[in-house]
C-alpha atoms as a PDB file:
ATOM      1  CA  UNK A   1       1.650-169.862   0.469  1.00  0.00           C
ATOM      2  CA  UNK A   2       3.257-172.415  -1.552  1.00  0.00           C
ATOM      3  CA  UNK A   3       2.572-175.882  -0.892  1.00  0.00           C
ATOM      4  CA  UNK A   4       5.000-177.826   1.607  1.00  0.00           C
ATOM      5  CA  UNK A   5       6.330-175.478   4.422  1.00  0.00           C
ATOM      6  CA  UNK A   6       9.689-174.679   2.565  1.00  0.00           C
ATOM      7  CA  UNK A   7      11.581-171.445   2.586  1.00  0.00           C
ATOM      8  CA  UNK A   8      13.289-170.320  -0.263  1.00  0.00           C
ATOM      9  CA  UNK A   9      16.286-167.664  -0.503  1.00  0.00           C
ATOM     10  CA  UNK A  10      15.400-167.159  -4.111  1.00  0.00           C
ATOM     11  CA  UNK A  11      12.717-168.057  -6.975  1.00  0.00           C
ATOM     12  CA  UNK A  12      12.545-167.647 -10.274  1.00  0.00           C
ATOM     13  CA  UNK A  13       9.565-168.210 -12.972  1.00  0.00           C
ATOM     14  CA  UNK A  14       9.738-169.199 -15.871  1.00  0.00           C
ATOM     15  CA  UNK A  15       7.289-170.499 -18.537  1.00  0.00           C
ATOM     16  CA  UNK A  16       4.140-171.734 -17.008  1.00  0.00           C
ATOM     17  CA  UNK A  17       6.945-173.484 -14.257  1.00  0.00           C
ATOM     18  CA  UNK A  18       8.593-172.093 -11.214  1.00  0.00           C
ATOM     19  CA  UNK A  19      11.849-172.868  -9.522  1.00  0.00           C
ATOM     20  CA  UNK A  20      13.622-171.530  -6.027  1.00  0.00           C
ATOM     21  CA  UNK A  21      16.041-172.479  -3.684  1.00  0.00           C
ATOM     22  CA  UNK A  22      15.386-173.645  -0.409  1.00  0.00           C
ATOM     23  CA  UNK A  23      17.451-172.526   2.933  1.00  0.00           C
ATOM     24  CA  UNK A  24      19.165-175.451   2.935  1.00  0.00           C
ATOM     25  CA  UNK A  25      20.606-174.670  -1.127  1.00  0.00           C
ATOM     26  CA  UNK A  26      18.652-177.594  -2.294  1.00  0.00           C
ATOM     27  CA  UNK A  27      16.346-176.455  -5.433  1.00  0.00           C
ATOM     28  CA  UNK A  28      13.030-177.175  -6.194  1.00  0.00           C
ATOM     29  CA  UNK A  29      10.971-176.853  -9.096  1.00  0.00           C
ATOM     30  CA  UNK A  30       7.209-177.093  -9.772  1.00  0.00           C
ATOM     31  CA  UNK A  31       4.356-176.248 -12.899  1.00  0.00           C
ATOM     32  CA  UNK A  32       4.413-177.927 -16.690  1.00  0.00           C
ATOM     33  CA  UNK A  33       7.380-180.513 -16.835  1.00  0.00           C
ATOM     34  CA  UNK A  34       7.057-181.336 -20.515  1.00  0.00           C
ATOM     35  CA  UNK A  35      10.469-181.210 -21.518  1.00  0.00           C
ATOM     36  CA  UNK A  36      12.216-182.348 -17.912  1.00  0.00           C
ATOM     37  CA  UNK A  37      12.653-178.483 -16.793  1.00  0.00           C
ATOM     38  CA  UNK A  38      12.063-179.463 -13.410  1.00  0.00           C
ATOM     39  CA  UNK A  39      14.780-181.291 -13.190  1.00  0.00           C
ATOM     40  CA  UNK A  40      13.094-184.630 -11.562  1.00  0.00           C
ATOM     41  CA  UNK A  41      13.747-187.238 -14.445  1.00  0.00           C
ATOM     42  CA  UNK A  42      10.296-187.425 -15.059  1.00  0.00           C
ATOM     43  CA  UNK A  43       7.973-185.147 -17.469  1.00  0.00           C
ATOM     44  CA  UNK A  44       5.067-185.415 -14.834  1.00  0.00           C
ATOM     45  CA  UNK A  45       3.798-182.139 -13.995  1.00  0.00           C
ATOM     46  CA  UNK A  46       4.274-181.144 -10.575  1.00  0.00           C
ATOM     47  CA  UNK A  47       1.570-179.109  -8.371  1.00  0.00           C
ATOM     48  CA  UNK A  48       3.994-178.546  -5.076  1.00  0.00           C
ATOM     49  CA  UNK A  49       7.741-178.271  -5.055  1.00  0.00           C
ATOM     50  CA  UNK A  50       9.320-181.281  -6.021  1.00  0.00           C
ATOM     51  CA  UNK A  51      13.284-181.635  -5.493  1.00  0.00           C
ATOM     52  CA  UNK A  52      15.395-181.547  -8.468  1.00  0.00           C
ATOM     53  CA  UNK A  53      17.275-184.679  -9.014  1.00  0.00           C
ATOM     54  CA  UNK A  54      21.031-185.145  -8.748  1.00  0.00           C
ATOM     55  CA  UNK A  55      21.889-183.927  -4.978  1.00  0.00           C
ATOM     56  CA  UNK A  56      23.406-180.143  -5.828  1.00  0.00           C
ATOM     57  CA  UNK A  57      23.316-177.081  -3.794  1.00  0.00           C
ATOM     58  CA  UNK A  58      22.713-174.280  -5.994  1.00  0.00           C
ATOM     59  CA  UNK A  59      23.597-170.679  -4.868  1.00  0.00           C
ATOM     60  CA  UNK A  60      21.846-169.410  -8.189  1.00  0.00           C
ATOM     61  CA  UNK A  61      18.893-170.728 -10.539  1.00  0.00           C
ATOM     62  CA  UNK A  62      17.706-169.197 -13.686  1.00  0.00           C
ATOM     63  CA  UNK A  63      14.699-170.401 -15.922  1.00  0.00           C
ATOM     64  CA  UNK A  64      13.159-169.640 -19.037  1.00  0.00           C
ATOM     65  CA  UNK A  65      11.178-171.297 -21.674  1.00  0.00           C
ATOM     66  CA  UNK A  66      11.321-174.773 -20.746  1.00  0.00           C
ATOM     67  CA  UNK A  67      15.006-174.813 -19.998  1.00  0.00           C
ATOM     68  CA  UNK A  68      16.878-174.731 -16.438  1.00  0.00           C
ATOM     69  CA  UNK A  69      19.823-173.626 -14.814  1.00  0.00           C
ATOM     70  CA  UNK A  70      22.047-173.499 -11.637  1.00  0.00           C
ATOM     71  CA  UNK A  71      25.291-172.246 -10.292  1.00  0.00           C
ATOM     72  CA  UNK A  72      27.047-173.591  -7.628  1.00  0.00           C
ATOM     73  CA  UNK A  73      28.761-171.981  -4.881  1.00  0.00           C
ATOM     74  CA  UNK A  74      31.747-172.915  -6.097  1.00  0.00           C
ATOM     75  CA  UNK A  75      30.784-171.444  -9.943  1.00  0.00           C
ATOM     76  CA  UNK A  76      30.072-174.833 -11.614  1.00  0.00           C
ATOM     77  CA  UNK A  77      27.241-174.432 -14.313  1.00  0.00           C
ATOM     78  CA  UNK A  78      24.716-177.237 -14.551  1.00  0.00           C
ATOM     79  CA  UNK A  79      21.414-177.090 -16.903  1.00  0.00           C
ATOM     80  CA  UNK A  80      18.384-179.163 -17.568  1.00  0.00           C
ATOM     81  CA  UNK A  81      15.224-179.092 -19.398  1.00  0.00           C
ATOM     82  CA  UNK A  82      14.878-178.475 -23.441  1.00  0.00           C
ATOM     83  CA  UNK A  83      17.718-177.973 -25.744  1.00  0.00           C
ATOM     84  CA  UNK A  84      15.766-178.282 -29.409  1.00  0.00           C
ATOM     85  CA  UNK A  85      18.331-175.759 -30.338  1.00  0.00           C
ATOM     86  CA  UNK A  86      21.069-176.413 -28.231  1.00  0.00           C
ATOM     87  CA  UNK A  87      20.012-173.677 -25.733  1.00  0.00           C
ATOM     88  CA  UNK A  88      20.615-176.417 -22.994  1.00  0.00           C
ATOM     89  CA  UNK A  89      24.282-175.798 -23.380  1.00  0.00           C
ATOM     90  CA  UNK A  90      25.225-179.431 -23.216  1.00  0.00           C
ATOM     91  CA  UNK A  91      26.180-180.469 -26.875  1.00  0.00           C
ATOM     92  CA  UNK A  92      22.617-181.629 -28.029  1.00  0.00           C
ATOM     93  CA  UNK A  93      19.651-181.199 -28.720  1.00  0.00           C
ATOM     94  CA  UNK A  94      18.050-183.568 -26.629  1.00  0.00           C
ATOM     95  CA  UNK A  95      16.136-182.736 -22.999  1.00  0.00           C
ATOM     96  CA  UNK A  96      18.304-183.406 -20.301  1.00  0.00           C
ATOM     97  CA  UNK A  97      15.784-185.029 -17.386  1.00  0.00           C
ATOM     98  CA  UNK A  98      18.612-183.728 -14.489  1.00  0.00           C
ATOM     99  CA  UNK A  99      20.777-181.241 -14.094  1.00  0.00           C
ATOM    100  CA  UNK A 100      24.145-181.674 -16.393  1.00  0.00           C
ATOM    101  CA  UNK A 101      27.371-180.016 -16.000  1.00  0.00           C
ATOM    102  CA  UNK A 102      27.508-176.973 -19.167  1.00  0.00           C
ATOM    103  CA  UNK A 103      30.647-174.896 -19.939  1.00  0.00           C
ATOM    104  CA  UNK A 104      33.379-176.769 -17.974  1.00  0.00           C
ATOM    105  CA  UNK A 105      36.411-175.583 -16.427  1.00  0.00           C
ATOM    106  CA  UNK A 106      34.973-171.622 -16.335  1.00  0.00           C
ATOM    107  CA  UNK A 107      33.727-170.253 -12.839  1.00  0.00           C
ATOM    108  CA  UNK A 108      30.398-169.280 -13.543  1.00  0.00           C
ATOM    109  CA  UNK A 109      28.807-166.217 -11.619  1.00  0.00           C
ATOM    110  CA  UNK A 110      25.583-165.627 -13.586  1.00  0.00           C
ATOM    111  CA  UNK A 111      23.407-166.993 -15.906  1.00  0.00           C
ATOM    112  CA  UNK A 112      19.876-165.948 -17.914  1.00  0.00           C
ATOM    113  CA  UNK A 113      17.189-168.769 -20.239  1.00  0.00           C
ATOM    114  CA  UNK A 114      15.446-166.429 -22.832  1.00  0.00           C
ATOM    115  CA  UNK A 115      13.475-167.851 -25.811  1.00  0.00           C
ATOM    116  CA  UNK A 116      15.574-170.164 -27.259  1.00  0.00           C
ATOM    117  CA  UNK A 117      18.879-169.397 -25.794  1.00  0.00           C
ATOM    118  CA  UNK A 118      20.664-168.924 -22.824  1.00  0.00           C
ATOM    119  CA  UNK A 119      23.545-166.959 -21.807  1.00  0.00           C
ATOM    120  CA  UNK A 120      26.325-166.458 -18.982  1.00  0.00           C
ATOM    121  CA  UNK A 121      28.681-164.546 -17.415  1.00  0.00           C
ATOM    122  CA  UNK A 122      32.221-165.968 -15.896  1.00  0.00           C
ATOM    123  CA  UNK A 123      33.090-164.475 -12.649  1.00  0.00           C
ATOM    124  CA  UNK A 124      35.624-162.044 -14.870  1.00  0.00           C
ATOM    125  CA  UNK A 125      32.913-160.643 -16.256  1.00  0.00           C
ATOM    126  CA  UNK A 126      33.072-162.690 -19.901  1.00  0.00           C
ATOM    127  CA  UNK A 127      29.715-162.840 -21.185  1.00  0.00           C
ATOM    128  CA  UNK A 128      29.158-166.595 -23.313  1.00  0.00           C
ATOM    129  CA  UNK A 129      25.764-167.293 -24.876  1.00  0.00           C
ATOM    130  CA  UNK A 130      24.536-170.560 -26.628  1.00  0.00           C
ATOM    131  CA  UNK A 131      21.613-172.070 -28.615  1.00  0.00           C
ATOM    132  CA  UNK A 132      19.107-169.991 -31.047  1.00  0.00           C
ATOM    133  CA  UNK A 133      21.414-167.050 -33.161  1.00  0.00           C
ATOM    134  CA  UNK A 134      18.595-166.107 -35.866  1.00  0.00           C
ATOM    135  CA  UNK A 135      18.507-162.781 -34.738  1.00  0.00           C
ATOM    136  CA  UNK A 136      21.926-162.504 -33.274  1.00  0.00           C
ATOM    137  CA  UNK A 137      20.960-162.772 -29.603  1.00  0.00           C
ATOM    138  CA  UNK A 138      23.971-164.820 -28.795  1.00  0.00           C
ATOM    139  CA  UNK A 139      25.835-161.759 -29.526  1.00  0.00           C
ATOM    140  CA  UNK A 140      28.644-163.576 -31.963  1.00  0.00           C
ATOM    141  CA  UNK A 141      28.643-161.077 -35.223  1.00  0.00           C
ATOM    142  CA  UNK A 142      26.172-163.982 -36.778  1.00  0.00           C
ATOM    143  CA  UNK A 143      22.575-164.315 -37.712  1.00  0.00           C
ATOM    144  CA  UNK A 144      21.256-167.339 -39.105  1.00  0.00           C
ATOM    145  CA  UNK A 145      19.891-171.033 -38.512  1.00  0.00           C
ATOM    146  CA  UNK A 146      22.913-172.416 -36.807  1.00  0.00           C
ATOM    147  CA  UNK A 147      22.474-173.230 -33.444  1.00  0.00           C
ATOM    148  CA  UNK A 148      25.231-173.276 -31.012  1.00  0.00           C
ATOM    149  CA  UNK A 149      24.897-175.849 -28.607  1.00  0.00           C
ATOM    150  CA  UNK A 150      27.977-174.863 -25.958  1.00  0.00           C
ATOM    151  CA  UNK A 151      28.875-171.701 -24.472  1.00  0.00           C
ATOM    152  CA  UNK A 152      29.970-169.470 -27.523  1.00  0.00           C
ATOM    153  CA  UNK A 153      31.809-166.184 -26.137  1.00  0.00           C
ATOM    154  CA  UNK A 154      30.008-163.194 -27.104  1.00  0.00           C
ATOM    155  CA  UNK A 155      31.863-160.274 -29.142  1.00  0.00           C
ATOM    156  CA  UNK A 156      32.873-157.585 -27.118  1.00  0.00           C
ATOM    157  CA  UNK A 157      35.899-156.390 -25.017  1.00  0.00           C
ATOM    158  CA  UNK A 158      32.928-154.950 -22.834  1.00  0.00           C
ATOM    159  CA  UNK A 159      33.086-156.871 -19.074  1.00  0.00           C
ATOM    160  CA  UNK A 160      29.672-157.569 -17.731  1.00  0.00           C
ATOM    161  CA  UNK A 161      28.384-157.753 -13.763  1.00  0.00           C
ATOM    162  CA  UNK A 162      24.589-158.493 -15.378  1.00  0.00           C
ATOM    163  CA  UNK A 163      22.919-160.372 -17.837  1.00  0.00           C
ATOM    164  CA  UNK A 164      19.663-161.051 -18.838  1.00  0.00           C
ATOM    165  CA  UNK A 165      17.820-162.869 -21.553  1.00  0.00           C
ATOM    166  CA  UNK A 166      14.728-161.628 -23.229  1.00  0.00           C
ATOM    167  CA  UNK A 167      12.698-163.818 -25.919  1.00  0.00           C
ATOM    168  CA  UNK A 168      15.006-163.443 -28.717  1.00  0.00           C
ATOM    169  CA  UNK A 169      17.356-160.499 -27.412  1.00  0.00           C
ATOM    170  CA  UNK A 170      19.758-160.565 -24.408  1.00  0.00           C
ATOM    171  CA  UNK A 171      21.042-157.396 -22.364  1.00  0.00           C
ATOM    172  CA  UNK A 172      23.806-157.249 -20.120  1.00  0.00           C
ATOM    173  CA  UNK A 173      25.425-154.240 -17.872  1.00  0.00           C
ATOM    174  CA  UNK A 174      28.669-153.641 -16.980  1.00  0.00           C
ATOM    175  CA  UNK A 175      30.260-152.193 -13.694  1.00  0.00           C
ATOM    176  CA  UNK A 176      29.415-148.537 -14.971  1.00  0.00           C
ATOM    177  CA  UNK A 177      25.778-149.106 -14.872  1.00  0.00           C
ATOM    178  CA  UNK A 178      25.842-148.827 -18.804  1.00  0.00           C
ATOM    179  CA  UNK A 179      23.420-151.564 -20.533  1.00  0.00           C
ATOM    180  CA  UNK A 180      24.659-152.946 -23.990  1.00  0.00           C
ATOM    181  CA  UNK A 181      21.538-155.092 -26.256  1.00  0.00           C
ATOM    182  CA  UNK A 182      21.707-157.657 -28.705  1.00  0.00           C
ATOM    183  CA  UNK A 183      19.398-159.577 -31.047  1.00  0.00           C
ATOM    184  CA  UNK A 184      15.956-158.826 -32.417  1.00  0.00           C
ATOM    185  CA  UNK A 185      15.063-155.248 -32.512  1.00  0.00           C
ATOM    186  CA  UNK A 186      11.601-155.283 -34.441  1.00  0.00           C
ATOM    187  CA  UNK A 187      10.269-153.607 -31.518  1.00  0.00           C
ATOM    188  CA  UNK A 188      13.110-151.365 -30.633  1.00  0.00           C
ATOM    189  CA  UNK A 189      13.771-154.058 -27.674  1.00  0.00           C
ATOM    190  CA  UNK A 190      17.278-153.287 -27.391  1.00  0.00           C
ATOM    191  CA  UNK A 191      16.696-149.320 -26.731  1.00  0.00           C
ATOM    192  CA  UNK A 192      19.682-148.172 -29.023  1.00  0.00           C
ATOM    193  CA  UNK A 193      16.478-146.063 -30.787  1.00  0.00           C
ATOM    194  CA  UNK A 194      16.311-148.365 -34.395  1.00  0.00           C
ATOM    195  CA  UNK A 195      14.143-150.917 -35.230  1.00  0.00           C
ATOM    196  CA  UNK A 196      17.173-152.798 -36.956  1.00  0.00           C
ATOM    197  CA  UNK A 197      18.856-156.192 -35.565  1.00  0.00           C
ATOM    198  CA  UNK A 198      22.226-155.651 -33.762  1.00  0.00           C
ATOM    199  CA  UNK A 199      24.701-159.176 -33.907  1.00  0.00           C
ATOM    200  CA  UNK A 200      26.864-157.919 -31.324  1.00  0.00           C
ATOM    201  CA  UNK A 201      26.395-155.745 -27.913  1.00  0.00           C
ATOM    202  CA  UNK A 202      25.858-152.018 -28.888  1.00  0.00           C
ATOM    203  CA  UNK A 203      25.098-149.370 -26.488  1.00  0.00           C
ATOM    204  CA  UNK A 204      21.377-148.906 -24.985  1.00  0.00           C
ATOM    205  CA  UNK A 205      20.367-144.981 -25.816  1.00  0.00           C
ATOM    206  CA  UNK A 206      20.091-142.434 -23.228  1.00  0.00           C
ATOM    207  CA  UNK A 207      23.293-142.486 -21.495  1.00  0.00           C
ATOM    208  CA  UNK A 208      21.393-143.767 -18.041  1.00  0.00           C
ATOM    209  CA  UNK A 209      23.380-145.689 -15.034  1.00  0.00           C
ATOM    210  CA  UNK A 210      21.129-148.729 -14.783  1.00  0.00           C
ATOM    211  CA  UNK A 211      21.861-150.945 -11.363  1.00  0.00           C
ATOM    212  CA  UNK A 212      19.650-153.596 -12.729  1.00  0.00           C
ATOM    213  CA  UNK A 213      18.272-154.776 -15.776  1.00  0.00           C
ATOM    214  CA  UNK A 214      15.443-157.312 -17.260  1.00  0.00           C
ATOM    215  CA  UNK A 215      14.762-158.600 -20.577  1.00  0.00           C
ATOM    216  CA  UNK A 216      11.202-159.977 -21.581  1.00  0.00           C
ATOM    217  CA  UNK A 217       8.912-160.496 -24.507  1.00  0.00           C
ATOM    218  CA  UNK A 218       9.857-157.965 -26.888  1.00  0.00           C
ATOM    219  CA  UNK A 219      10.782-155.586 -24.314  1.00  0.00           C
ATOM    220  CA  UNK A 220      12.873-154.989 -21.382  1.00  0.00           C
ATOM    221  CA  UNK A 221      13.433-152.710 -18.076  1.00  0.00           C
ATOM    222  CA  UNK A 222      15.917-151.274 -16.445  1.00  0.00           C
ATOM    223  CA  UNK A 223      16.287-149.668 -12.392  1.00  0.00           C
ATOM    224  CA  UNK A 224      18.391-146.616 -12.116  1.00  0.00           C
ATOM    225  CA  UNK A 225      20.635-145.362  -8.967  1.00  0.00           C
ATOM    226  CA  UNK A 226      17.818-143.478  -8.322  1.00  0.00           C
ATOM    227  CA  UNK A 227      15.565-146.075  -7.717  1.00  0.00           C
ATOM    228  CA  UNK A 228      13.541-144.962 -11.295  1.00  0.00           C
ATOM    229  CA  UNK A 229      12.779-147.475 -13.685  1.00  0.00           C
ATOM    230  CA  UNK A 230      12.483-147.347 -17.555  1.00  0.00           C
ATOM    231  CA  UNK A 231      11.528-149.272 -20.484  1.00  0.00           C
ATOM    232  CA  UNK A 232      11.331-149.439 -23.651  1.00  0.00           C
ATOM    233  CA  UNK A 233      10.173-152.086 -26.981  1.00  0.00           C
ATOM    234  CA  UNK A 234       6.939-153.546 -27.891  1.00  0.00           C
ATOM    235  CA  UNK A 235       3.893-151.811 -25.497  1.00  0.00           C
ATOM    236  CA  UNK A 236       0.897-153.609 -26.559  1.00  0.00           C
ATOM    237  CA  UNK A 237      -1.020-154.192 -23.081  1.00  0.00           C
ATOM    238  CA  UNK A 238       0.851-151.018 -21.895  1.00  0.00           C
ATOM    239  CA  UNK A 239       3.700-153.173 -20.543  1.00  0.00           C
ATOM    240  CA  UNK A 240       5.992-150.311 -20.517  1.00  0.00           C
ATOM    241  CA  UNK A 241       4.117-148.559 -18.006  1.00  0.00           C
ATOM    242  CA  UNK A 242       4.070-145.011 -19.517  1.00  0.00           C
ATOM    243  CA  UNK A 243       0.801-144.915 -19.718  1.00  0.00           C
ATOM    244  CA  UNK A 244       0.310-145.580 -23.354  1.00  0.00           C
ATOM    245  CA  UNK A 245       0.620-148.715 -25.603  1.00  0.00           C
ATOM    246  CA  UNK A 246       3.041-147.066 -27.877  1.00  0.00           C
ATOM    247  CA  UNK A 247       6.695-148.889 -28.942  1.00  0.00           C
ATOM    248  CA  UNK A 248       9.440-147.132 -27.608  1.00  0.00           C
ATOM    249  CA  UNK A 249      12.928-147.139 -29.415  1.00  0.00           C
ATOM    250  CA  UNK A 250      14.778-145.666 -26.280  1.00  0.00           C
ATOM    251  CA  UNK A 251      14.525-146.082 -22.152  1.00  0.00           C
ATOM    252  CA  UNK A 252      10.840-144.335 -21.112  1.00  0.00           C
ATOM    253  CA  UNK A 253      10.364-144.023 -18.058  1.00  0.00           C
ATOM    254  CA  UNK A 254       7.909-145.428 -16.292  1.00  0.00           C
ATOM    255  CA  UNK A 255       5.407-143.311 -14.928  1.00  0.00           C
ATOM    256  CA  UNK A 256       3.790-143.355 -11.108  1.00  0.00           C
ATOM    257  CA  UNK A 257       0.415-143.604 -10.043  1.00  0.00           C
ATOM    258  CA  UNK A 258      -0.850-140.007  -8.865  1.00  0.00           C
END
């Protein structure tokens, strides 16, 4: 049991750090602080839940590498941690030791940390990502070294209801249950069965209804109606689950112990 005697609604991990929210909306964070992800002004590593500063209620908290996030239940955005390539959403590239306000004026309903970006979804269903773009993950037609430090509205006339953030590759679904990838593909991470990098959201292979959806390193998953789950990109410690260490290009699914 973690440390403390709280009770948390939701939790999410992130790199070698941990966050949740408590009954009472008030977020916590604990684990490496060495760019202010948990959100206490300080870069002192924390071994129990420590409260992050600035006196929010958050209804939703995302994490990633080193950078934070939380939505209000109202839909204000707020973000903390590292930004080295703008991925704190903020306009800069410094660490934020608090949460700041990111992407003003839109409701927020969702948001993902991957890598070295992070993305969101407005409650309309816009998807916006920001930070890294070398392999197109922020889903903007562009690949490069330019870093885009403020929510940057993806390409697509697609509306999302997910989103998720892998290491250098983002995923979203949309009301359907159909997933649409983005960014690296040198594993076939995206599923759209090709190895090649995709700048804006193109259709996952396999024509499955997907109810949720996760992105990782170099690969991601995805839960059907029917409860059945499939995966597919890089398989090296058999993270897939199919009972092989082979890269998939396409949704596999996952097989069951006998």
């Amino acid at each position: 049991m973690v440390a403390g005697g709280l009770k948390f609604t939701q939790l999410a991990a992130g790199y070698l750090y941990t966050c949740g929210i408590a009954t009472t909306g008030v977020s916590y964070c604990w684990g490496d602080n060495t760019d202010h992800q948990l959100g206490d002004s300080t870069t002192t590593d924390r071994h129990v839940p420590t409260r992050v500063k600035g006196g929010y209620t958050f209804a939703k908290i995302s994490v990633g590498y080193r950078t934070s996030c939380g939505i209000t239940s109202a839909g204000n955005l707020y973000c903390w941690g590292r930004s080295v390539s703008g991925q704190g959403g903020w306009n800069s590239t410094a660490d934020a030791v608090a949460p700041v306000p990111v992407g003003a004026g839109k409701t927020w309903m969702a948001t993902m940390n991957g890598g070295g970006h992070s993305c969101g979804l407005t409650t309309d269903g816009t998807a916006y990502c920001w930070g890294r773009t070398d392999y197109g993950q922020l889903g903007i037609n562009s690949s490069g070294s330019t870093d885009y430090k403020v929510p940057t509205q993806v390409i697509t006339s697609e509306r999302f209801v997910a989103i998720t953030a892998g290491e250098s590759s983002t995923c979203a679904l949309t009301a359907d249950g159909a997933a649409w990838c983005w960014g690296d593909n040198q594993y076939g991470q995206l599923g759209v069965n090709s190895t090649t990098e995709k700048t804006v959201p193109t259709l996952v292979s396999g024509s499955l209804v997907f109810t949720a959806i996760a992105g990782g390193y170099h690969h991601a998953c995805g839960l059907t109606a029917s409860n059945a789950m499939y995966c597919w990109g890089l398989n090296t410690f058999g993270r897939l689950g199919d009972n092989t260490v082979t890269t998939r290009l396409v949704p596999t699914l996952v097989q069951q112990l006998p």
